[in-house]
Protein backbone atom coordinates (compact mmCIF):
# COMPACT_ATOMS: atom_id res chain seq x y z
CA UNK A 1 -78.42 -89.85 -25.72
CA UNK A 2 -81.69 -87.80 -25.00
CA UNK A 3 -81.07 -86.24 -21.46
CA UNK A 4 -84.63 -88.06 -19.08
CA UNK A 5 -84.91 -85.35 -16.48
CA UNK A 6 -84.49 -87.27 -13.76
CA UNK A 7 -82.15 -86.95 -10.66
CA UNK A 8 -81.15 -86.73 -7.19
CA UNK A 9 -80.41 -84.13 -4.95
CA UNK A 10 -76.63 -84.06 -4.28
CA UNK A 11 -76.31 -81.48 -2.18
CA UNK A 12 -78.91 -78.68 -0.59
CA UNK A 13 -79.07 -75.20 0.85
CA UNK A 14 -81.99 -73.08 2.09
CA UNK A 15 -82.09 -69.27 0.81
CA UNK A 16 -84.17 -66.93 3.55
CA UNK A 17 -85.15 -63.80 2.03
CA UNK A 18 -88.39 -61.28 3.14
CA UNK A 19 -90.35 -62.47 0.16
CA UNK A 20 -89.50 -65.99 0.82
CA UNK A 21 -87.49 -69.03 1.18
CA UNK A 22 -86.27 -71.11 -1.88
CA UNK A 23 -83.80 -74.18 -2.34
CA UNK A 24 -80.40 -74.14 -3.84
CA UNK A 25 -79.42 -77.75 -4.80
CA UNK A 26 -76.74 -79.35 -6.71
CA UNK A 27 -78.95 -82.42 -8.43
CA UNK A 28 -76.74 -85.48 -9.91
CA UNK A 29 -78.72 -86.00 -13.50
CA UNK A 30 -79.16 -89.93 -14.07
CA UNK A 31 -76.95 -89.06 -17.09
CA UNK A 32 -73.91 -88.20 -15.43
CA UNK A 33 -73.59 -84.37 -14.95
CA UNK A 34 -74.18 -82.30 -11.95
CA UNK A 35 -75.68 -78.60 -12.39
CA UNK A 36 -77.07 -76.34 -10.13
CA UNK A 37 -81.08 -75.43 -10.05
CA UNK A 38 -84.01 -75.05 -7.20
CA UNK A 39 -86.44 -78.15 -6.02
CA UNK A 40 -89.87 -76.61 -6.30
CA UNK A 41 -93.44 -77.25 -4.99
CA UNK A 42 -92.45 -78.99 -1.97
CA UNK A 43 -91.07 -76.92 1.61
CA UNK A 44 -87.55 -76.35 1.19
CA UNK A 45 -87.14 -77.85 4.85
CA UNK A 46 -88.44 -80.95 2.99
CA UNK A 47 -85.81 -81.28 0.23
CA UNK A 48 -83.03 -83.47 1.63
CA UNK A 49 -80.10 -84.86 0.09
CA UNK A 50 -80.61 -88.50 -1.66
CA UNK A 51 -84.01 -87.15 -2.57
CA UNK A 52 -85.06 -88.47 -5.91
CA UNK A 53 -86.14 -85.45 -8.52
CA UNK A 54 -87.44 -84.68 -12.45
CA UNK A 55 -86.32 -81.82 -14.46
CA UNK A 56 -89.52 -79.15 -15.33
CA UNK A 57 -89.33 -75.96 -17.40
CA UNK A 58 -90.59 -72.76 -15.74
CA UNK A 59 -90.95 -69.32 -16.76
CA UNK A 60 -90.22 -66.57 -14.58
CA UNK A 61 -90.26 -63.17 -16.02
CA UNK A 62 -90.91 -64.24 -19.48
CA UNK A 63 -87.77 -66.42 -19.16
CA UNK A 64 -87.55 -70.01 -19.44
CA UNK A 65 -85.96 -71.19 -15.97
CA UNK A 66 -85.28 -75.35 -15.45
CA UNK A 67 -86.27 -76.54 -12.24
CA UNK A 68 -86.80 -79.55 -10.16
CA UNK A 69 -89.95 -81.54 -8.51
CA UNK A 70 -89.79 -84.22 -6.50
CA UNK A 71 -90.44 -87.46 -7.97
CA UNK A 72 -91.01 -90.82 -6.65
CA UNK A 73 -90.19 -94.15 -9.33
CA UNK A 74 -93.28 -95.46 -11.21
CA UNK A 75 -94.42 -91.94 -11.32
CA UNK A 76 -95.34 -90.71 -14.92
């Protein structure tokens, strides 16, 4: 089974630091697993738990980093 992306944020935590805040979530895959990752381009006071996500590949300091967006159904 290919792996779809999607998810939902199982449980959330914000990080404060000087250069600036970032989620820490635990996201439930549709597939079954749980692994750790950030939500991106939303507020992290806006990422709650139950909130419905899709996998994305970043790359932060020439490294590939997976991360999450929110995502709402129907959406391509």
């Amino acid at each position: 089974m290919e792996p779809g992306g999607q998810g939902e944020v199982y449980s959330t935590t914000i990080v404060r630091q000087k250069a600036g805040d970032y989620t820490v979530c635990l996201i439930n895959l549709a597939e079954g697993p749980r692994l750790m990752s950030r939500v991106v381009d939303v507020p992290p006071e806006d990422v709650h738990i139950g909130m419905q996500v899709k996998a994305r590949i970043d790359t932060i300091d020439d490294q590939p980093l997976l991360v999450f967006t929110p995502y709402q159904e129907g959406q391509a």
